[in-house]
Protein backbone atom coordinates (compact mmCIF):
# COMPACT_ATOMS: atom_id res chain seq x y z
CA UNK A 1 -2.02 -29.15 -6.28
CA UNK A 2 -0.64 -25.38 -5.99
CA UNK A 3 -1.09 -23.43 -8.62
CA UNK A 4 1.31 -20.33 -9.34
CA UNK A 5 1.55 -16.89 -11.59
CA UNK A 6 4.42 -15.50 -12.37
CA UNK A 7 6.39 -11.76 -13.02
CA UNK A 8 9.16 -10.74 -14.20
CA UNK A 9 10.84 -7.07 -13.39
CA UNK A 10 13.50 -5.24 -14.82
CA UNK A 11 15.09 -3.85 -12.09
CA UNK A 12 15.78 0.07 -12.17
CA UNK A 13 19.64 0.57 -13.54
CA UNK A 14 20.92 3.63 -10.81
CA UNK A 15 24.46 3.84 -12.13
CA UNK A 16 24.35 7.12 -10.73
CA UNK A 17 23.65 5.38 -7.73
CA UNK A 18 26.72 4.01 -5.12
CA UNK A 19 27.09 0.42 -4.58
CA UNK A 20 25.01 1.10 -1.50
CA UNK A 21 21.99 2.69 -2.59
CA UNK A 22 21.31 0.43 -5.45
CA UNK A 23 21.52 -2.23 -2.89
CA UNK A 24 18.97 0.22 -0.76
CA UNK A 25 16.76 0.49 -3.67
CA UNK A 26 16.53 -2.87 -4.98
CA UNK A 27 15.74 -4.10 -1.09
CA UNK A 28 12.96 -1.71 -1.25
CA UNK A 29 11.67 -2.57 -4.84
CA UNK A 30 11.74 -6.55 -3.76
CA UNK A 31 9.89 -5.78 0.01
CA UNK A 32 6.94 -3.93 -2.31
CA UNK A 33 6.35 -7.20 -4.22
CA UNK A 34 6.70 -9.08 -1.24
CA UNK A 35 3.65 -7.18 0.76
CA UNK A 36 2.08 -7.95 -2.28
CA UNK A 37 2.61 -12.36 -1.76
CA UNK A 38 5.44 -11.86 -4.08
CA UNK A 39 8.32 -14.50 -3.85
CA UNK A 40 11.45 -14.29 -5.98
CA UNK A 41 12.18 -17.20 -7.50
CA UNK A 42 15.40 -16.81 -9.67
CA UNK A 43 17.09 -13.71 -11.14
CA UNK A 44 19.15 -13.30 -14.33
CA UNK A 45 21.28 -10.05 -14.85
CA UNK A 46 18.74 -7.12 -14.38
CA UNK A 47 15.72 -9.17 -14.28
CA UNK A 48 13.76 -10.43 -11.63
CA UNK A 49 11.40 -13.24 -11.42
CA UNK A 50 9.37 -13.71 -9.11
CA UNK A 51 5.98 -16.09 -8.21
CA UNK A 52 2.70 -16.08 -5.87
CA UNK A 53 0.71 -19.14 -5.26
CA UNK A 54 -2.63 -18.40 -6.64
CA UNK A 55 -5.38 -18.32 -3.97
CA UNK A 56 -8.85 -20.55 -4.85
């Protein structure tokens, strides 16, 4: 049976930031986790959660 850990991320608030770059950033934030096995599994207002299966 697969086994799974979990995260959860805040994401960085840019309000400085236009529509676009936030979009930019966040892309880039979520393509970091994923290099790392990272998956995202659901998201609720500015947090992220994501899983990995766990490797034996």
């Amino acid at each position: 049976m697969k086994q799974y850990e979990y995260k959860v991320i805040k994401l960085k608030q840019l309000a400085t930031f236009s529509p676009e770059k936030y979009r930019k950033n966040l892309e880039e934030q979520l393509n970091e986790y994923g290099k790392d096995g990272w998956e995202m599994c659901s998201h609720k207002d500015y947090l992220i959660f994501l899983k990995r299966e766990l490797l034996k």
